[in-house]
C-alpha atoms as a PDB file:
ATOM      1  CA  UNK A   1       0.000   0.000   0.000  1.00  0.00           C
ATOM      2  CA  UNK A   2       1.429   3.249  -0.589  1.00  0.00           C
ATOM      3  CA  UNK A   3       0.693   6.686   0.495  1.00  0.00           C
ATOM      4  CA  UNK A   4      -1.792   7.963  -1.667  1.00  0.00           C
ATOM      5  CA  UNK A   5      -3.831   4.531  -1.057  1.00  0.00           C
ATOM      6  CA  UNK A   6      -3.259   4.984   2.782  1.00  0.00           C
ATOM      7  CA  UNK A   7      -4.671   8.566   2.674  1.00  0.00           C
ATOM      8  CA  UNK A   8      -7.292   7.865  -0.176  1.00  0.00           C
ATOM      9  CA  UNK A   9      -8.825   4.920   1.999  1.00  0.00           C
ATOM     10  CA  UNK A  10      -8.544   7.133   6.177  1.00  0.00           C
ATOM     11  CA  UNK A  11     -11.971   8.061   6.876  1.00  0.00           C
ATOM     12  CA  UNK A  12     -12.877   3.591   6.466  1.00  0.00           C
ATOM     13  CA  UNK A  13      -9.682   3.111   8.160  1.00  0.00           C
ATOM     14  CA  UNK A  14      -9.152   5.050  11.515  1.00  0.00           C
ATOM     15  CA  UNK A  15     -12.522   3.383  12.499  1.00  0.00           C
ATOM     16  CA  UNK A  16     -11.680   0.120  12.486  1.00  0.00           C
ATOM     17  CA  UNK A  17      -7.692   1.020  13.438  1.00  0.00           C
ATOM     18  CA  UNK A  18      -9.278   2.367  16.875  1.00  0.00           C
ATOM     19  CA  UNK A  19     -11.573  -0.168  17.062  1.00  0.00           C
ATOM     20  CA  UNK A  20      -8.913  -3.362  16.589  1.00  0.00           C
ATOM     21  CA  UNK A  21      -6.363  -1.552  18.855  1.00  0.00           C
ATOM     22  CA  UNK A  22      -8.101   0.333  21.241  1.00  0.00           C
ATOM     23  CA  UNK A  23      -4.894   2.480  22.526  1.00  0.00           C
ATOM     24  CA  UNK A  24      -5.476   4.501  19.805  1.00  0.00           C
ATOM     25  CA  UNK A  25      -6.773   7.936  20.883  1.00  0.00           C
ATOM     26  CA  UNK A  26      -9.183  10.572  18.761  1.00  0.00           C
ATOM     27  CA  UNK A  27      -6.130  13.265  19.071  1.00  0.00           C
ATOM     28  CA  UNK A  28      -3.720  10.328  17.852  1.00  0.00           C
ATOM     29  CA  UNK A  29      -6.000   9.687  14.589  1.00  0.00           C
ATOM     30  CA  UNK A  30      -6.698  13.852  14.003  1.00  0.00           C
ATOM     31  CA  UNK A  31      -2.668  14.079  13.814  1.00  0.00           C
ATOM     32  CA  UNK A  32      -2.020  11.171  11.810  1.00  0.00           C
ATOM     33  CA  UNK A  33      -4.825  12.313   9.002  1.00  0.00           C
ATOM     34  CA  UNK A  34      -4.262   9.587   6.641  1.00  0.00           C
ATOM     35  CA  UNK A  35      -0.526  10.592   6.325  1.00  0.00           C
ATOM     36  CA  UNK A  36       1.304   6.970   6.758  1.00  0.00           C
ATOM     37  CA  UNK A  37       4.568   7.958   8.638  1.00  0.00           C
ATOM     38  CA  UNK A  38       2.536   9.431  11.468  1.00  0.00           C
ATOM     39  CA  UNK A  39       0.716   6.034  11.737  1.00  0.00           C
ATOM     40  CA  UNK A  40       4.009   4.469  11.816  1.00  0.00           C
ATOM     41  CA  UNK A  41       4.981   7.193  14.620  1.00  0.00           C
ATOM     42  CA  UNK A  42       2.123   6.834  16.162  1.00  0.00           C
ATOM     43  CA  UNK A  43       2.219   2.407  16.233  1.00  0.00           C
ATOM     44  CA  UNK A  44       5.576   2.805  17.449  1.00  0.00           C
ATOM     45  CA  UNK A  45       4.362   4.916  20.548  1.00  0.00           C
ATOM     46  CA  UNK A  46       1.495   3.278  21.160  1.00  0.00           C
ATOM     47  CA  UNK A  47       2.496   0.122  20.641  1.00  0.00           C
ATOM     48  CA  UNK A  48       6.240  -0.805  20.689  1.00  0.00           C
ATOM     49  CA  UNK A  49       6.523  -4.012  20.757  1.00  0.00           C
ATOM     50  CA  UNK A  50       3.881  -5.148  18.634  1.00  0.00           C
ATOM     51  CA  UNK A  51       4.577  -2.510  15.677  1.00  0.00           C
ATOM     52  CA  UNK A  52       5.037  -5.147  13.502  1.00  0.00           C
ATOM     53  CA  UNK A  53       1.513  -6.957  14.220  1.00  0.00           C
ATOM     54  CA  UNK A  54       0.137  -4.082  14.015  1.00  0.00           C
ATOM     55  CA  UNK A  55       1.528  -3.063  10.726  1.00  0.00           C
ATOM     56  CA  UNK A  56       0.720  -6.813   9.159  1.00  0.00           C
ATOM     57  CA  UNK A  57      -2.879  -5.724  10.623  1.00  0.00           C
ATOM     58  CA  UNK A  58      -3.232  -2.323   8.906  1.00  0.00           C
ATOM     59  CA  UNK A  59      -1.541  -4.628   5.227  1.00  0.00           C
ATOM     60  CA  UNK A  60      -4.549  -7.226   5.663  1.00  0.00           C
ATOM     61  CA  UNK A  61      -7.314  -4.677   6.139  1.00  0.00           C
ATOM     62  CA  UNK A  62      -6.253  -3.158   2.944  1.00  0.00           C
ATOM     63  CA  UNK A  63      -6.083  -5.934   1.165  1.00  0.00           C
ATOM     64  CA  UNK A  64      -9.791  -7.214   1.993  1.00  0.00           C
ATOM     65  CA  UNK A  65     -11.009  -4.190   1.004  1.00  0.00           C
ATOM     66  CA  UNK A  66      -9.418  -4.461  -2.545  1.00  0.00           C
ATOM     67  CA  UNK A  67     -10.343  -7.065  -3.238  1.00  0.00           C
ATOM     68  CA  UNK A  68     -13.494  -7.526  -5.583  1.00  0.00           C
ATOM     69  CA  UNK A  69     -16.928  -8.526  -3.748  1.00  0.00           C
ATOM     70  CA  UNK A  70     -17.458 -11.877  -3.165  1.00  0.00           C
ATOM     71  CA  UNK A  71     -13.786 -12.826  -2.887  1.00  0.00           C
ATOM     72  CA  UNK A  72     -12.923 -12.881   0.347  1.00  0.00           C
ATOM     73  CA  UNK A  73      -9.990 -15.491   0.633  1.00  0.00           C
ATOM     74  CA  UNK A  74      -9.554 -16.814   4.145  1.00  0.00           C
ATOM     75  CA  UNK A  75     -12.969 -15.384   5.316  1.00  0.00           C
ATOM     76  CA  UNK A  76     -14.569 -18.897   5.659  1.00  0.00           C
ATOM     77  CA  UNK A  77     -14.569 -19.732   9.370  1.00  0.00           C
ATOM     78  CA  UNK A  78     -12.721 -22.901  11.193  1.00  0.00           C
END
């Protein structure tokens, strides 16, 4: 995902960011605004040690939402 794909897709995103991991703050999402760096500020602050599960996260909700409806690979449950 790059940047203008990060930004394009914010207002769907910071709702379920803050809803998956909940240390995310209202003031944290107004500063980040869709700009990608200050999510990657902001992970790193919030959450340290998990920046990289957090970051596989933010890859996998992006993904799902590309992809076309009614192909939702790995959706089926266990």
């Amino acid at each position: 995902m790059n940047s203008d794909q990060f930004k394009g897709k914010w207002t769907q995103f910071k709702g379920e960011l803050k809803k998956q991991w909940g240390k995310f703050t209202d003031d944290d999402l107004t500063q980040i605004q869709g700009d990608y760096e200050k999510l990657l500020g902001k992970v790193q602050e919030r959450y340290g040690d998990k920046k990289a599960e957090v970051l596989k996260w933010t890859d996998q909700w992006y993904q799902r939402t590309e992809q076309p409806k009614g192909e939702h690979a790995g959706s089926r449950p266990r």
